[in-house]
N, C-alpha and C. Protein backbone atom coordinates (compact mmCIF):
# COMPACT_ATOMS: atom_id res chain seq x y z
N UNK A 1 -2.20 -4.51 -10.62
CA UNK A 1 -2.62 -5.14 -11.83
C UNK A 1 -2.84 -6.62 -11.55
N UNK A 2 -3.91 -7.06 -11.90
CA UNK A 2 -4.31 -8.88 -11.72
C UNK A 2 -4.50 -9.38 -13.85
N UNK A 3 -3.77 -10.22 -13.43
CA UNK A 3 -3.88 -10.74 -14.68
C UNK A 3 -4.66 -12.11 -14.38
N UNK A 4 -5.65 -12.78 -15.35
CA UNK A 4 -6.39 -13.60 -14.86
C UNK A 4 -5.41 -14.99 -16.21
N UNK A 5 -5.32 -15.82 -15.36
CA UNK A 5 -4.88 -17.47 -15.81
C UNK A 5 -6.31 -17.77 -16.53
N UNK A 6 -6.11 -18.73 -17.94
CA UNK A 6 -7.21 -18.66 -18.37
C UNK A 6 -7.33 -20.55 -18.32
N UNK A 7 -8.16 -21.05 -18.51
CA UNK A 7 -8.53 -22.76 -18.02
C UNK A 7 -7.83 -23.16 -19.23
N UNK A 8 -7.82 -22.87 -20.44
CA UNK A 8 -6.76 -23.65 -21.08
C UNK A 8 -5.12 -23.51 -21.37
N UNK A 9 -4.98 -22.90 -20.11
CA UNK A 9 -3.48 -22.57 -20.03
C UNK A 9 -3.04 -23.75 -18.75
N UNK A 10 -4.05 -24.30 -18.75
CA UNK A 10 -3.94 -24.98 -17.30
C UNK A 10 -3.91 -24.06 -16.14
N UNK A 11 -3.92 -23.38 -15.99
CA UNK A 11 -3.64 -22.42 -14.55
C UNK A 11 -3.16 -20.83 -14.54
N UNK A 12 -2.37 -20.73 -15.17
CA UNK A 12 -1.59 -19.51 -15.23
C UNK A 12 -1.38 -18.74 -16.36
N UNK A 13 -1.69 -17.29 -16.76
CA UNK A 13 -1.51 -17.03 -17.87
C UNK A 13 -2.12 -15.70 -18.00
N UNK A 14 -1.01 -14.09 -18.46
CA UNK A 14 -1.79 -13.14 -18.24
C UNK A 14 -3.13 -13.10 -19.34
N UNK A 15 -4.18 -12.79 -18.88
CA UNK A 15 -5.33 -12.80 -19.98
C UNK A 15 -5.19 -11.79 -21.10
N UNK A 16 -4.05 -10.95 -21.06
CA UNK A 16 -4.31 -10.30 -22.35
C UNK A 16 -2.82 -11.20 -23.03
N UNK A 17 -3.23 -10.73 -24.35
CA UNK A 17 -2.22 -11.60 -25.20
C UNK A 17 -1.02 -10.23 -25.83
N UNK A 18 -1.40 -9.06 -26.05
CA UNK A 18 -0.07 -8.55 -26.71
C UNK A 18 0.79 -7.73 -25.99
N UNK A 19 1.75 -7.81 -26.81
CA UNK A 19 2.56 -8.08 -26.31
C UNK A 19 3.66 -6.91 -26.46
N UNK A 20 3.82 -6.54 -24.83
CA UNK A 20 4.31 -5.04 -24.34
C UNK A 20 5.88 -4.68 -25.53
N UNK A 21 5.71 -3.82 -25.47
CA UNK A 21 7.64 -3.29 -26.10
C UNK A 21 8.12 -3.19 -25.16
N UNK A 22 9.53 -3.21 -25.75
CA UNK A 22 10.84 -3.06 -24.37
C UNK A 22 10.23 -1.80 -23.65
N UNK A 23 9.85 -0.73 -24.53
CA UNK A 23 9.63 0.88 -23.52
C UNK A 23 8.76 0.45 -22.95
N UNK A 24 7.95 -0.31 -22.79
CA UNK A 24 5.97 -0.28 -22.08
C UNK A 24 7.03 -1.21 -20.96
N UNK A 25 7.83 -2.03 -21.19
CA UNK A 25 8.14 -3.27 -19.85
C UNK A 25 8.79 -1.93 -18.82
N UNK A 26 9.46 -1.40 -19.54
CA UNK A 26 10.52 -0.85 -18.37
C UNK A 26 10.10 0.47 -17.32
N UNK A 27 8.94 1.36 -19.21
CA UNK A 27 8.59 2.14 -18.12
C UNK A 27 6.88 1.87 -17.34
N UNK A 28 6.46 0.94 -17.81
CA UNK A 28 4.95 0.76 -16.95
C UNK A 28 5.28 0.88 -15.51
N UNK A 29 5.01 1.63 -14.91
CA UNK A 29 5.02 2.38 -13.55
C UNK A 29 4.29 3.19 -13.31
N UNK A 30 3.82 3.18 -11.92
CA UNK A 30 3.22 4.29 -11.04
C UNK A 30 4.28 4.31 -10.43
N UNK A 31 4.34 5.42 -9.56
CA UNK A 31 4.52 6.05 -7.68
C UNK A 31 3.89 5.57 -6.83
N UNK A 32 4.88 5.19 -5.87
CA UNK A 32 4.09 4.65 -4.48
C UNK A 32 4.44 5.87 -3.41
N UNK A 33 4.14 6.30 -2.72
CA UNK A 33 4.70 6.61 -1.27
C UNK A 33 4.94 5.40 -0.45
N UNK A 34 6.08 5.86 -0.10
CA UNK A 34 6.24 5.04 1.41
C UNK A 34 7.25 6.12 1.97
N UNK A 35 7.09 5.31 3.41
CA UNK A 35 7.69 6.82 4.74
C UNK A 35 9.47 6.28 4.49
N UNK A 36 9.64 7.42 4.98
CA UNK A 36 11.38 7.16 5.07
C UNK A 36 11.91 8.45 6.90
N UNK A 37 12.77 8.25 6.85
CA UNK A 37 13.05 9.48 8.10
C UNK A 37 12.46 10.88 7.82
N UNK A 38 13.06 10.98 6.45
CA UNK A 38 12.89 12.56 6.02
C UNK A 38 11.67 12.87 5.58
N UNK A 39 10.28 11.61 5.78
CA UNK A 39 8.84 11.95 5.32
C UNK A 39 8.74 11.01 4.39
N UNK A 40 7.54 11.46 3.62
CA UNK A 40 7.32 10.37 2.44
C UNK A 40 8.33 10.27 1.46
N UNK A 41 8.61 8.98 1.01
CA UNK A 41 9.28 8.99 -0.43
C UNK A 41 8.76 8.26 -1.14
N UNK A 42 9.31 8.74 -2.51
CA UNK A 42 8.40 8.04 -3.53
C UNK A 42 8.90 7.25 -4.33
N UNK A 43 8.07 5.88 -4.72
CA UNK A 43 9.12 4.62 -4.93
C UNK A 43 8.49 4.29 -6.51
N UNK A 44 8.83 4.03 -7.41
CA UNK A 44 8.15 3.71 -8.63
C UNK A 44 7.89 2.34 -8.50
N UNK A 45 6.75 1.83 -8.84
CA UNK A 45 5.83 0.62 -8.85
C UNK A 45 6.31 -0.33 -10.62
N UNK A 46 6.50 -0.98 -10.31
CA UNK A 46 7.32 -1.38 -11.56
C UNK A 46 6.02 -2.62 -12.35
N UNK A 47 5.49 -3.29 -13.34
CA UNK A 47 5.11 -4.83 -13.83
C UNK A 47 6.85 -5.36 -14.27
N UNK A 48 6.47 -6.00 -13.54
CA UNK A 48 7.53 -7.21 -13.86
C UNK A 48 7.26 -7.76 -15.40
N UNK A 49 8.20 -8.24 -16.16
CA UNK A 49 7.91 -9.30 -17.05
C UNK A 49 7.76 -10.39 -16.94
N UNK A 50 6.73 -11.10 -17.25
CA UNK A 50 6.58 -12.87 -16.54
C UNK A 50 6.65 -13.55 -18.03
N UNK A 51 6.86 -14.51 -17.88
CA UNK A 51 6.75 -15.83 -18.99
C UNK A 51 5.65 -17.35 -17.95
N UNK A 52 5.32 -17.55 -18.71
CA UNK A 52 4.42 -18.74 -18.19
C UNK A 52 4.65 -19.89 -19.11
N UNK A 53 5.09 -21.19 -18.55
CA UNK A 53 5.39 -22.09 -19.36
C UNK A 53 4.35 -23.65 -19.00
N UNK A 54 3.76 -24.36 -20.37
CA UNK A 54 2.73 -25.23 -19.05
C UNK A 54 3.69 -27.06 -20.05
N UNK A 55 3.35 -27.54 -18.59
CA UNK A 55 3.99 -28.77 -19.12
C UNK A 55 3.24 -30.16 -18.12
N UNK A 56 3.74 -31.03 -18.69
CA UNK A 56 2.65 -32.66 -18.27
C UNK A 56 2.31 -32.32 -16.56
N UNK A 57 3.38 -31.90 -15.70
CA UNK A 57 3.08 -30.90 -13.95
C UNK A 57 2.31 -30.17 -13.76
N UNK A 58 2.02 -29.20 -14.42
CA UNK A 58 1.85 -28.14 -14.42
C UNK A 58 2.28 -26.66 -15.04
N UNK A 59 2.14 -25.65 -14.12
CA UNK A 59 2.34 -24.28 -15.21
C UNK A 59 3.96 -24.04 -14.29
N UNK A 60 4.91 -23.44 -15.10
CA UNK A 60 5.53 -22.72 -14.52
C UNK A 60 5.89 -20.67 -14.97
N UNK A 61 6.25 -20.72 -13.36
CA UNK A 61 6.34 -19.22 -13.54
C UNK A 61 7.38 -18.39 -13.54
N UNK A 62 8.01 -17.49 -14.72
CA UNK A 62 9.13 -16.90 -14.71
C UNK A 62 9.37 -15.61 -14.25
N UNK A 63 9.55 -14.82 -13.34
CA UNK A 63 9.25 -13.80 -13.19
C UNK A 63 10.70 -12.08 -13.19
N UNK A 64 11.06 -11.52 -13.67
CA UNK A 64 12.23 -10.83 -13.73
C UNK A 64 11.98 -10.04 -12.54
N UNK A 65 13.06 -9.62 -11.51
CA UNK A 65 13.12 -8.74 -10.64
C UNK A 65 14.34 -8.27 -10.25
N UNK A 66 14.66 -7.52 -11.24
CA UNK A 66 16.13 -7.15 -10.79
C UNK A 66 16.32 -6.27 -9.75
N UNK A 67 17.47 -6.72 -8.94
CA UNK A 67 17.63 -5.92 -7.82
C UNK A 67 17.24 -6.28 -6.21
N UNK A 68 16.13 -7.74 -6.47
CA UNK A 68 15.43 -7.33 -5.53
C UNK A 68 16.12 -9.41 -5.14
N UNK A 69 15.86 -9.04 -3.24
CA UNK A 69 17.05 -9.82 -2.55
C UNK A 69 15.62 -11.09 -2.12
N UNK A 70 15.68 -12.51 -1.65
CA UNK A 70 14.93 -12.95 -0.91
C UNK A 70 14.43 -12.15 0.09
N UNK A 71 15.16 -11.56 0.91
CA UNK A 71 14.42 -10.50 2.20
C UNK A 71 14.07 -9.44 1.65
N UNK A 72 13.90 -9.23 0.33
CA UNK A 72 12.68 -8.38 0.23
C UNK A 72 11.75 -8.36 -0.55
N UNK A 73 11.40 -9.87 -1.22
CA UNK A 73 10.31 -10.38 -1.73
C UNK A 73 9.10 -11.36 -0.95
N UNK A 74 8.04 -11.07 -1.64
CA UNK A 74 6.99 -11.48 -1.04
C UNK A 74 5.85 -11.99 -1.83
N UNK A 75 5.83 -13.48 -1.53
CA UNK A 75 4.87 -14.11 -2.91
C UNK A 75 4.01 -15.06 -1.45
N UNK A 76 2.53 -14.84 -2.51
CA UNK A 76 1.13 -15.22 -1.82
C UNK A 76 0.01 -15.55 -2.39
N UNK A 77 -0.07 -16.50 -2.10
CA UNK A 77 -1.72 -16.91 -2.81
C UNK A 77 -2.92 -16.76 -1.54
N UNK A 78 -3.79 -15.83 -2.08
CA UNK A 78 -5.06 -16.13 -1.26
C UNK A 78 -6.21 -15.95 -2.05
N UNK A 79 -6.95 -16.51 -1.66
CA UNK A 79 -8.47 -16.47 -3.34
C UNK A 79 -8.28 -16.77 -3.97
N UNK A 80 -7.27 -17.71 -4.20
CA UNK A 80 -6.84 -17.91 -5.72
C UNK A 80 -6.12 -17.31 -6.64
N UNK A 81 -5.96 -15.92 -5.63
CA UNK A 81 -4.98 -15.12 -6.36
C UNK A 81 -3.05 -15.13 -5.71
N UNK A 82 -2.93 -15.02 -6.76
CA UNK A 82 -0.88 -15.55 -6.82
C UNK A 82 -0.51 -14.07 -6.34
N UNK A 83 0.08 -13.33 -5.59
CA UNK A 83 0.66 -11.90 -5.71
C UNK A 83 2.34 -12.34 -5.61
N UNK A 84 2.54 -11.36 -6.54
CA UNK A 84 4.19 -11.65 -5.99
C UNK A 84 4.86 -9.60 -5.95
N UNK A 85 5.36 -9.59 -4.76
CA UNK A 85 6.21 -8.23 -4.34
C UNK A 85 7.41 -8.31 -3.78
N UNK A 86 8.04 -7.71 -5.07
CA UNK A 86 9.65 -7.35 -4.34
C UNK A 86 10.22 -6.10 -4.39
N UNK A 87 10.74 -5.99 -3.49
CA UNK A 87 11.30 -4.55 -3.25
C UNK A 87 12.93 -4.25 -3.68
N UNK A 88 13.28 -3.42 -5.27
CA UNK A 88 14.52 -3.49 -5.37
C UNK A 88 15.05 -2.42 -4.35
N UNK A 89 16.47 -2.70 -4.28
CA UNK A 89 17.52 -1.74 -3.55
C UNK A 89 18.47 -1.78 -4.49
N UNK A 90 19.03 -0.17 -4.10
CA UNK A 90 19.83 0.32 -4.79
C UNK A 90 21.37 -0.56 -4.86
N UNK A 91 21.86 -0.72 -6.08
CA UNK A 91 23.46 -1.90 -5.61
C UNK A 91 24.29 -0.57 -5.24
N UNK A 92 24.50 0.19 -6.26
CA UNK A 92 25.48 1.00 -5.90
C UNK A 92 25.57 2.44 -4.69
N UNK A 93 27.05 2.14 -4.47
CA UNK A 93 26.89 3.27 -3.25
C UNK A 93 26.11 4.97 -3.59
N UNK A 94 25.23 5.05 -2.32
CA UNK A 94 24.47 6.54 -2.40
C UNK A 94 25.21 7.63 -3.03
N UNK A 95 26.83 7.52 -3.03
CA UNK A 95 27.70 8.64 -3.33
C UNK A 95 28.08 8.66 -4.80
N UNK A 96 27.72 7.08 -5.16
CA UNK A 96 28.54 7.45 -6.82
C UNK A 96 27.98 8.20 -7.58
N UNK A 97 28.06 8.58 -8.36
CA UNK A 97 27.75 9.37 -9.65
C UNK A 97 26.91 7.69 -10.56
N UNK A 98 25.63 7.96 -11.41
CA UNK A 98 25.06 7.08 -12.47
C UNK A 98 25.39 7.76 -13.86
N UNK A 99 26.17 7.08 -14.27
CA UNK A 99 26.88 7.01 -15.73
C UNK A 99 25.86 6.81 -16.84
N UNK A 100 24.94 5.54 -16.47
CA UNK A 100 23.85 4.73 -17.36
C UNK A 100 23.12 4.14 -16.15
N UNK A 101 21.67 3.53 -16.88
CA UNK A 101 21.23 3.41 -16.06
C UNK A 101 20.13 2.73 -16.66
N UNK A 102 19.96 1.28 -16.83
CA UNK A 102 18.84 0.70 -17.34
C UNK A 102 17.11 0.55 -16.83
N UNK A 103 17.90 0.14 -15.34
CA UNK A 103 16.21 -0.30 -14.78
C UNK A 103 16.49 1.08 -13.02
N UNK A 104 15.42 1.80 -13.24
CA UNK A 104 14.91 2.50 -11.89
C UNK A 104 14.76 1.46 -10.57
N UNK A 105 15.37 1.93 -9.31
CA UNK A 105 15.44 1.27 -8.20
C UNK A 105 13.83 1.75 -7.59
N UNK A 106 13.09 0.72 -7.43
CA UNK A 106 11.57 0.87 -7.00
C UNK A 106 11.16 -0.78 -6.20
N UNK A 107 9.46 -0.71 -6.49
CA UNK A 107 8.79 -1.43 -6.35
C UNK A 107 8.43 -2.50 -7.42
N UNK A 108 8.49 -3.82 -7.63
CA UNK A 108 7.55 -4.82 -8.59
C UNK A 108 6.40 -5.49 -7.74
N UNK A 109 5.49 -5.17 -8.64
CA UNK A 109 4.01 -6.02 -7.88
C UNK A 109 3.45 -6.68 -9.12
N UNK A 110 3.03 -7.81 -9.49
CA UNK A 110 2.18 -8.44 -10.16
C UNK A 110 1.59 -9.71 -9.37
N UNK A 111 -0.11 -9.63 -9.89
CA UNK A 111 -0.63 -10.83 -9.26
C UNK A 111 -1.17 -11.02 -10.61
N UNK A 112 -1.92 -12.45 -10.01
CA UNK A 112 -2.65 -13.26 -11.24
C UNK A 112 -3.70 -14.48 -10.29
N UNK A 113 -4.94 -14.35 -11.31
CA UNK A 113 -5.97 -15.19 -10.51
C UNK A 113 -5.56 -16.39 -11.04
N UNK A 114 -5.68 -17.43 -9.72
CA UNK A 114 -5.46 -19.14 -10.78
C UNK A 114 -6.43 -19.70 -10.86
N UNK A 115 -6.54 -20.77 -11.57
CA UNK A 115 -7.98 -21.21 -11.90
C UNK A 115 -7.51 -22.71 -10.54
N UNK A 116 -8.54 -23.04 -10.59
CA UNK A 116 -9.03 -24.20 -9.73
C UNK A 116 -7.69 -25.63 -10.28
N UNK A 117 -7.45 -25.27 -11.51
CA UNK A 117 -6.53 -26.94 -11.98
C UNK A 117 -5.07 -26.59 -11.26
N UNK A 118 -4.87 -25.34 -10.47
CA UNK A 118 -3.64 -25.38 -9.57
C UNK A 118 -3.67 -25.92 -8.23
N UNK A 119 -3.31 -26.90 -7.63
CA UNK A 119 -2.96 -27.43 -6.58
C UNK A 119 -1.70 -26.33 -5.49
N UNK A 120 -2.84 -25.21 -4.56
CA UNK A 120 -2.32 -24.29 -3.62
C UNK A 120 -1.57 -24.67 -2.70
N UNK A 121 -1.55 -25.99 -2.35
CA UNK A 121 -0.73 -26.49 -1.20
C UNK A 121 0.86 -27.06 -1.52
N UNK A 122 0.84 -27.33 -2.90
CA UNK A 122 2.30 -27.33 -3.67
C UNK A 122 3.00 -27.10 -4.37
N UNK A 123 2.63 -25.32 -4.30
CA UNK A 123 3.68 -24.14 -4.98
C UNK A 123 4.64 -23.92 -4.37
N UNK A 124 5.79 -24.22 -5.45
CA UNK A 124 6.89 -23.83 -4.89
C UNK A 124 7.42 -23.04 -5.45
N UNK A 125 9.04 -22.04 -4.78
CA UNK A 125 9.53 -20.78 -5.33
C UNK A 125 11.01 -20.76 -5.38
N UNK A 126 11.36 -20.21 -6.11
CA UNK A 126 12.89 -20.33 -6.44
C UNK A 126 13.33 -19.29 -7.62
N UNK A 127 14.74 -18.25 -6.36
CA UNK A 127 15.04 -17.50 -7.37
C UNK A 127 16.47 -17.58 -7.42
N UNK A 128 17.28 -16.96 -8.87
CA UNK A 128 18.24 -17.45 -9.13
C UNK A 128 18.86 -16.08 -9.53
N UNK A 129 19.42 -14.93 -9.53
CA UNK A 129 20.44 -14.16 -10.30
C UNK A 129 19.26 -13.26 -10.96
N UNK A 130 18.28 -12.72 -9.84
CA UNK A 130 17.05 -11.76 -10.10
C UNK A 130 15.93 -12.34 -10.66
N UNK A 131 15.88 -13.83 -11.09
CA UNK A 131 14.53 -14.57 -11.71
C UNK A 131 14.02 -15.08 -10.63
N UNK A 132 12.57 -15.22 -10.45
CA UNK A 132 11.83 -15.64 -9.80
C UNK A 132 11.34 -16.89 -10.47
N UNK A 133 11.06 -18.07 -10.06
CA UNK A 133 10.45 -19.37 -10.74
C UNK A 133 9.40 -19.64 -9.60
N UNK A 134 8.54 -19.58 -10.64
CA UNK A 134 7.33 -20.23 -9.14
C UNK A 134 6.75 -21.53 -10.14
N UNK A 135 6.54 -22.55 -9.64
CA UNK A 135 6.30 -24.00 -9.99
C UNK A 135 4.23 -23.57 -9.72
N UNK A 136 3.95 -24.54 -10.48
CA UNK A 136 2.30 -24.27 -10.11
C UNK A 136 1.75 -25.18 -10.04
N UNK A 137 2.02 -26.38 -9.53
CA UNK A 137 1.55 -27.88 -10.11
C UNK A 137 0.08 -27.82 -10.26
N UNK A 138 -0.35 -28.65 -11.23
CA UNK A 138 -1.79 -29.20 -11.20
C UNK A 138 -2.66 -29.87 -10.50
N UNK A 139 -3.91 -29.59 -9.93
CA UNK A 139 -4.41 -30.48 -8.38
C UNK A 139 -4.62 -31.26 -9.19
N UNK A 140 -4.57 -32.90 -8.74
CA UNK A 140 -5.33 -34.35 -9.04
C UNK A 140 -6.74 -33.78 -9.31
N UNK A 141 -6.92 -34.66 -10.39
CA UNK A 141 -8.05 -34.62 -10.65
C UNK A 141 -8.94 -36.20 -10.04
N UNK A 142 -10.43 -35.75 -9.33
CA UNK A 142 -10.84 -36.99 -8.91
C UNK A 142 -11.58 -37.85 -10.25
N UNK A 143 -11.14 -38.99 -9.27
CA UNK A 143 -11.83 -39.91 -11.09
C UNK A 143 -13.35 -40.08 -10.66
N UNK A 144 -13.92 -40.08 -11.56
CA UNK A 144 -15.05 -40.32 -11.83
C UNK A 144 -15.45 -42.00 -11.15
N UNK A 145 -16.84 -42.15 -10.46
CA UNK A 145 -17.04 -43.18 -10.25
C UNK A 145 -18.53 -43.55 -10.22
N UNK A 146 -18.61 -44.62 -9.89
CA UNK A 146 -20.37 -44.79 -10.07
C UNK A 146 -21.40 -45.01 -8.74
N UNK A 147 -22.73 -44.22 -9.35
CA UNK A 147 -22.98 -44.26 -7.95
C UNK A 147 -24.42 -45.46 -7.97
N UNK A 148 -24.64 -45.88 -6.76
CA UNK A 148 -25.34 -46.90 -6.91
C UNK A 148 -26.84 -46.14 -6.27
N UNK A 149 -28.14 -46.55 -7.35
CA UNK A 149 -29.03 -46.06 -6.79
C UNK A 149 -30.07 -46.94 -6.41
N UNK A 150 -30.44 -46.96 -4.91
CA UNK A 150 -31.32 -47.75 -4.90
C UNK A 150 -33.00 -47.72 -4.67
N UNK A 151 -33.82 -48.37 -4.07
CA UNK A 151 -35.36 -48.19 -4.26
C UNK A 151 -35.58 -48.14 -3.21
N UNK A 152 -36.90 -47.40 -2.57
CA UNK A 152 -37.32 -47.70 -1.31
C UNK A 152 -37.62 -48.66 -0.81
C-alpha cells in the first residue's frame, strides 16, 4: 500500500482521509509466504497505524509496530518514496498456551510518496516502546533572485 503525502501537508500525509475502525486497523492484512525449515510459512502482512504531525521543521512521523525490534525493521526512501518494514516476533515462549490475544505476530509494511518540500538527506528515525518516529524536515527553499539581462 503507498499512500501519497499531499503538498499542503507539507510532505507527508496518507491521501485518503477516513478514517479506519479499530477492526479495519487490526485486521487489514494479507499473507505473505516466506521460507522457514519446514517450507513455506505464512506471515500476515499487517498496515500499521501512522499519525502525521506538520510543524514550523517539518512533518513528523508516528508509526505503531508492536513487537517488532530495531534488527528487524527497515525504513527507506527511494523515489521519493518513504517505505517502512518491520518484522514482529513472537514475545512469548513457543510452548505457552494464548489466553488473549490482541495483535497477530506477522509482517508491517507501509510506504508513502513525499513530495519534493522534504529534505531526503535529513530524515531521521527513532523508536521508543514499539513507536516508530520518523522526523521529515523541510528542504530550504531557494530565494528568489534577479536576473540581469543584457543586449548584444
Amino acid at each position: 500500500m503507498t499512500d501519497e503525502i499531499p503538498a499542503n501537508a507539507g510532505g507527508a500525509a496518507p491521501s485518503h482521509q477516513t478514517a479506519p475502525s479499530d477492526r479495519d486497523v487490526s485486521i487489514s492484512r494479507s499473507k505473505a509466504a516466506s521460507e522457514s525449515s519446514e517450507g513455506p510459512l505464512e506471515r500476515y502482512v499487517f498496515t500499521p497505524p501512522i499519525d502525521i504531525y506538520d510543524d514550523d521543521n517539518g512533518l513528523v512521523l508516528y508509526a505503531d509496530l508492536p513487537g517488532v525490534s530495531l534488527e528487524t525493521l527497515e525504513l527507506q526512501v527511494q523515489d521519493n518514496k518513504l517505505t517502512i518494514f518491520g518484522r514482529a516476533s513472537p514475545i512469548a515462549d513457543s510452548n505457552a498456551e494464548v489466553l488473549h490475544q490482541e495483535y497477530e505476530v506477522g509482517d508491517f509494511l507501509r510506504s508513502f510518496i513525499l513530495s519534493d518540500n522534504v529534505d531526503h538527506e535529513r530524515i531521521t528515525a527513532s523508536m521508543n516502546n514499539g513507536v516508530l518516529k520518523v522526523v521529515l524536515p523541510k528542504a530550504p527553499q531557494s530565494e528568489p533572485r534577479r536576473i540581469t539581462v543584457q543586449t548584444d
